[in-house]
Protein backbone atom coordinates (compact mmCIF):
# COMPACT_ATOMS: atom_id res chain seq x y z
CA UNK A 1 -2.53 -17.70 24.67
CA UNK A 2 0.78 -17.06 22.51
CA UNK A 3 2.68 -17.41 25.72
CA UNK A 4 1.31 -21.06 25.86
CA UNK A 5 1.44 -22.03 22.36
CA UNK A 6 5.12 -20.90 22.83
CA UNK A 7 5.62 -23.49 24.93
CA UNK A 8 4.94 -26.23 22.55
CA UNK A 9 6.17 -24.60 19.67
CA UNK A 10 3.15 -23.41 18.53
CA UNK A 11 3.07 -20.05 16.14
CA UNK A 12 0.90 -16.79 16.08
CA UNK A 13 -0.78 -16.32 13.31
CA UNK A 14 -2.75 -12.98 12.44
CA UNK A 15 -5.01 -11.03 10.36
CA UNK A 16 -4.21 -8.03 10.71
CA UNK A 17 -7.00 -6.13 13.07
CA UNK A 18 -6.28 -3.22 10.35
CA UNK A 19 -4.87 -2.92 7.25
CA UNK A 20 -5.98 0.91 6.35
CA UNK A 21 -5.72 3.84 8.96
CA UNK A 22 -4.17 2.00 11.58
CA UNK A 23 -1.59 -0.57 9.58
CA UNK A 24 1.50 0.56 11.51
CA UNK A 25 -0.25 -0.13 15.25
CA UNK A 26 -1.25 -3.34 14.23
CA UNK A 27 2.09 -4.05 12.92
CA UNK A 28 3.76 -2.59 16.18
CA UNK A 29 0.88 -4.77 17.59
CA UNK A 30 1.57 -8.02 16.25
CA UNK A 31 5.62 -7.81 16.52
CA UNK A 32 4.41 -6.60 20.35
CA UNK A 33 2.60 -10.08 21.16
CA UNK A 34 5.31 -12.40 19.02
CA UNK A 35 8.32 -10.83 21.55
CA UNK A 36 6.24 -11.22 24.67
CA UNK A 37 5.79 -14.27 23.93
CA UNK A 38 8.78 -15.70 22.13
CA UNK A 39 6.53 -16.93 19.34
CA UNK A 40 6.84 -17.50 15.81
CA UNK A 41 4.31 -15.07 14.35
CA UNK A 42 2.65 -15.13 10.97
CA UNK A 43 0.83 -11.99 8.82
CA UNK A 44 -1.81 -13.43 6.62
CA UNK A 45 -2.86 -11.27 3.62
CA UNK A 46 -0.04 -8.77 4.43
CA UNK A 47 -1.55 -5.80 2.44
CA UNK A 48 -2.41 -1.64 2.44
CA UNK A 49 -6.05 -1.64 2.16
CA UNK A 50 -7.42 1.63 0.47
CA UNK A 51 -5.50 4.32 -1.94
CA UNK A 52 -4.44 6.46 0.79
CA UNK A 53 -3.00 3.28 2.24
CA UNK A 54 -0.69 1.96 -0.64
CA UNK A 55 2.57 4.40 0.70
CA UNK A 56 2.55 2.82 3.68
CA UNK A 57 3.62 -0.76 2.10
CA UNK A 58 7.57 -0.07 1.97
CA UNK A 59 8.05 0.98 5.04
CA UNK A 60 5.84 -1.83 7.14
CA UNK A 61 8.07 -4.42 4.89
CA UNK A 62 11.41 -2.22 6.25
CA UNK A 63 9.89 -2.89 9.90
CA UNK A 64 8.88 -6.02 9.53
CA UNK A 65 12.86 -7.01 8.02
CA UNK A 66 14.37 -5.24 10.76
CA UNK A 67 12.11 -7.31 13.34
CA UNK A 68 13.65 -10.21 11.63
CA UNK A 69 17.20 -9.03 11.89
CA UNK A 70 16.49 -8.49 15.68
CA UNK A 71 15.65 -12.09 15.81
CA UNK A 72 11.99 -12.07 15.69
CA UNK A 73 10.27 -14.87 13.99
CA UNK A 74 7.80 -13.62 11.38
């Protein structure tokens, strides 16, 4: 679907599918999907959910900025 919405400048735009245990794969995931399909991509409620969670913030903003820097539209 991204790779079609791509085609009319169209944008990806994602809750995250998790934002505890598994925040970095659906980071990776998301970054994954806006590259295959040359799409704009958008994180809504970008956030660690849970105490054991909260550490993980800096570095998903570091990958996120460097996904930028590559080019990548988020």
């Amino acid at each position: 679907l991204c790779k079609e919405a791509s085609k009319y400048g169209g944008s990806y735009l994602s809750h995250m599918r998790s934002e505890g245990n598994q925040l970095y794969e659906g980071i990776e995931e998301l970054i994954t999907i806006a590259k295959k399909a040359n799409v704009h991509a958008e994180i809504y409620h970008l956030k660690a959910a849970g105490k054991d969670n909260w550490h993980k913030m800096d570095s998903v903003i570091r990958r996120i900025e460097r996904a930028r820097r590559e080019g990548l539209g988020i």
